[in-house]
Protein backbone atom coordinates (compact mmCIF):
# COMPACT_ATOMS: atom_id res chain seq x y z
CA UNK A 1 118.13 100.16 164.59
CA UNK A 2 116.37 98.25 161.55
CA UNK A 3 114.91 94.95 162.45
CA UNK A 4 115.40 92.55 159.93
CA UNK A 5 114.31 89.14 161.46
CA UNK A 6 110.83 89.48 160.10
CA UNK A 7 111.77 90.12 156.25
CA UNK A 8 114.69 87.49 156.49
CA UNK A 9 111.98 84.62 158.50
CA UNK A 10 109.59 85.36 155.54
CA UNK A 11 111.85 85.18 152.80
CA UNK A 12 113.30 82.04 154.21
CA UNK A 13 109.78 80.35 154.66
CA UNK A 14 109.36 81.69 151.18
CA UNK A 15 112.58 79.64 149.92
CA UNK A 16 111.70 76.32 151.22
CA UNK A 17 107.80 76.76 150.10
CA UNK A 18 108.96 77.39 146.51
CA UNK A 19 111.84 74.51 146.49
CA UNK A 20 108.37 72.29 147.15
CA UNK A 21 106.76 73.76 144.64
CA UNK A 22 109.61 73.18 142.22
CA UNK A 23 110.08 69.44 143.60
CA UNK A 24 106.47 68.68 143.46
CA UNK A 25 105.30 65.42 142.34
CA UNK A 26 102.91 66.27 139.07
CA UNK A 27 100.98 62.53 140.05
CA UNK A 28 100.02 64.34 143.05
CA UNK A 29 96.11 65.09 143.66
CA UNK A 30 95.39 68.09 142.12
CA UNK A 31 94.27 69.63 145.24
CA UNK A 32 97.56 69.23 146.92
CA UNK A 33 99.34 70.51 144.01
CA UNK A 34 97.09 74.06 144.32
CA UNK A 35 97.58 73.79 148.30
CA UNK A 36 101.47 74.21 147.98
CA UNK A 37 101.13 76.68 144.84
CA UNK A 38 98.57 78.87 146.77
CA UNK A 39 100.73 78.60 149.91
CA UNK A 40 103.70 80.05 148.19
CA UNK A 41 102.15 82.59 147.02
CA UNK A 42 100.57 83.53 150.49
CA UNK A 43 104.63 83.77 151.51
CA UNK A 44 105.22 85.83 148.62
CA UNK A 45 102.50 88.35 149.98
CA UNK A 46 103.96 88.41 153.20
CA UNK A 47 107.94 88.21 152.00
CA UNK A 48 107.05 91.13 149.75
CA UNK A 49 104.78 93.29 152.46
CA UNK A 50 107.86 92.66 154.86
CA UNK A 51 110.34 93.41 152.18
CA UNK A 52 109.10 97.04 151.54
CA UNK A 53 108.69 97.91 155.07
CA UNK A 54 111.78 97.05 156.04
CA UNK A 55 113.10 99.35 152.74
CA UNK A 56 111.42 102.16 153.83
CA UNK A 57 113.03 101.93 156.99
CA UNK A 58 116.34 101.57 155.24
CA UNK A 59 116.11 104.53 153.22
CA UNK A 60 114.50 106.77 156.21
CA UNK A 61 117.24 105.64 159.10
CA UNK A 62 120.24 104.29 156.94
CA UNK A 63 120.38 106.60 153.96
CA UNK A 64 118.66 110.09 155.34
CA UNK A 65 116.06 110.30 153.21
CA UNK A 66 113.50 112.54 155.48
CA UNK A 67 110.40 112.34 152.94
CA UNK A 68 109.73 108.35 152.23
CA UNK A 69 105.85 107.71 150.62
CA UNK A 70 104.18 105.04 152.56
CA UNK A 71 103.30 102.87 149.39
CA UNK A 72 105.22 99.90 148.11
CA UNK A 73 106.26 101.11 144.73
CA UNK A 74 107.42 105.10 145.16
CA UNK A 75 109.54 103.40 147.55
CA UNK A 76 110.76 100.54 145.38
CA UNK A 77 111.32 103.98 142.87
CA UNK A 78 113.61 105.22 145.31
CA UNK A 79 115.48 101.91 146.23
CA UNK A 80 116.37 101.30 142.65
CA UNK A 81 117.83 105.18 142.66
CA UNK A 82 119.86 104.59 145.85
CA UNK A 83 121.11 101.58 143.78
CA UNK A 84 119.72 99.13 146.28
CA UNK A 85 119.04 96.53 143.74
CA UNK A 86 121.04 94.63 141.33
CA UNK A 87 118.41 94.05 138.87
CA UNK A 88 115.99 96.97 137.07
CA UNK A 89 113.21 98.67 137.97
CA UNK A 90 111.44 97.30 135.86
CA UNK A 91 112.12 93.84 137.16
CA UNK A 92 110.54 95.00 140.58
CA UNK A 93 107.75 96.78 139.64
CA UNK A 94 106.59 93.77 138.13
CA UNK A 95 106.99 91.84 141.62
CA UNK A 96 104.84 94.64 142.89
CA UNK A 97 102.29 94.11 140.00
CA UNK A 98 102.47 90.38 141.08
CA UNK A 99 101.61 91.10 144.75
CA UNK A 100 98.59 93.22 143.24
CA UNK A 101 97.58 91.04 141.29
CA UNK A 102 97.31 88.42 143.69
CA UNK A 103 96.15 90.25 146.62
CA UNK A 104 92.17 88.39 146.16
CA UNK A 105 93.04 85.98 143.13
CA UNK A 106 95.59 82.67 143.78
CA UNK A 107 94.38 80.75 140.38
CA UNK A 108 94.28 81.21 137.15
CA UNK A 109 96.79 84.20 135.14
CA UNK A 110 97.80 85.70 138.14
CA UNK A 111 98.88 83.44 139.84
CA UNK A 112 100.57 81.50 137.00
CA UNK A 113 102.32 84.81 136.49
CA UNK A 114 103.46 85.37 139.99
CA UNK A 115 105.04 81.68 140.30
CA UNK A 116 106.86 82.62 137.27
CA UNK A 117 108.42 85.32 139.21
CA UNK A 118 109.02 83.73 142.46
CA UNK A 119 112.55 82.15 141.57
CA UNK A 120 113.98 85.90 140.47
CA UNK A 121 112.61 87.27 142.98
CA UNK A 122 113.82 85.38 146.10
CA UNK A 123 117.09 85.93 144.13
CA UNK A 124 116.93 89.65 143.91
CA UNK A 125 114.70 89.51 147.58
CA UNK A 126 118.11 87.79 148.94
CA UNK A 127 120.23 90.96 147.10
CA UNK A 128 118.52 93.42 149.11
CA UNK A 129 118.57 91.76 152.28
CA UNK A 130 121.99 91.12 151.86
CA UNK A 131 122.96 94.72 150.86
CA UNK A 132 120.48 96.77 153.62
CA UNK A 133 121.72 93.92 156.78
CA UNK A 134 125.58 93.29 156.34
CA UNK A 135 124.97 89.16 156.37
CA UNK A 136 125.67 86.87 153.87
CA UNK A 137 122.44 84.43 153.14
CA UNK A 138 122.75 81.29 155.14
C-alpha cells in the first residue's frame, strides 16, 4: 500500500508558504521578504523530492511497471505516458529543471524562475495526488 501522507503534508505546507508569498507585504524588510521566498522554495524541494517518490511507487505497485529508473525525470517520462498528468511533459520537466536549479542557489535567476513556477505546479502537484490517491484536495 502507497503512503501518501508525506507528499500530501508537503504539498500542503507548500500551499500555505506560497499564498504568503503571494500576500506579502512589498514594505516589508527586505530580509523578511527573501526569508518567506527562500522558504517556499525549500517546500518546493521537498514537495517535489516527495512527489516523485511517491510516483515511482505508483507506477511500480499500482500500474505493474516492473523496471522503474530511480531518477526523478525517466520517471516523470513515464508518468506523463501512463497519462498521469493533465498538463505536458514539457511543463514538468521544467519543474524538475527548477528543483535542479535550485538544489545550492535560492537567489537570483533561479530562483526567480522557480517562484514563477510554483503556482502551476501546486496546481498540476494537486492533479497527481488527486489521480494516484482517490481523494479530492481538501
Amino acid at each position: 500500500m502507497i503512503e501518501y501522507d508525506k507528499f500530501k503534508k508537503s504539498l500542503k505546507h507548500l500551499e500555505l508558504q506560497f499564498e504568503n508569498y503571494k500576500g506579502l507585504d512589498t514594505t516589508q524588510p527586505e530580509l523578511i521578504q527573501e526569508a518567506v521566498s527562500e522558504s517556499v522554495i525549500q517546500r518546493f524541494e521537498i514537495c517535489y523530492d516527495c512527489m516523485w517518490k511517491v510516483l515511482k511507487r505508483y507506477l511500480q505497485e499500482e500500474l505493474g511497471i516492473p523496471e522503474v529508473p530511480n531518477s526523478p525525470k525517466p520517471i516523470i517520462r513515464l508518468g506523463y505516458e501512463n497519462d498521469l498528468f493533465a498538463s505536458t511533459l514539457e511543463q514538468w520537466i521544467s519543474y524538475a529543471d527548477a528543483r535542479i536549479g535550485t538544489s545550492h542557489d535560492y537567489s537570483g535567476e533561479k530562483a526567480e524562475d522557480a517562484l514563477g513556477l510554483m503556482g502551476d505546479f501546486i496546481d498540476d502537484a494537486i492533479g497527481l495526488y488527486q489521480t494516484m490517491s482517490g481523494e479530492t484536495w481538501e
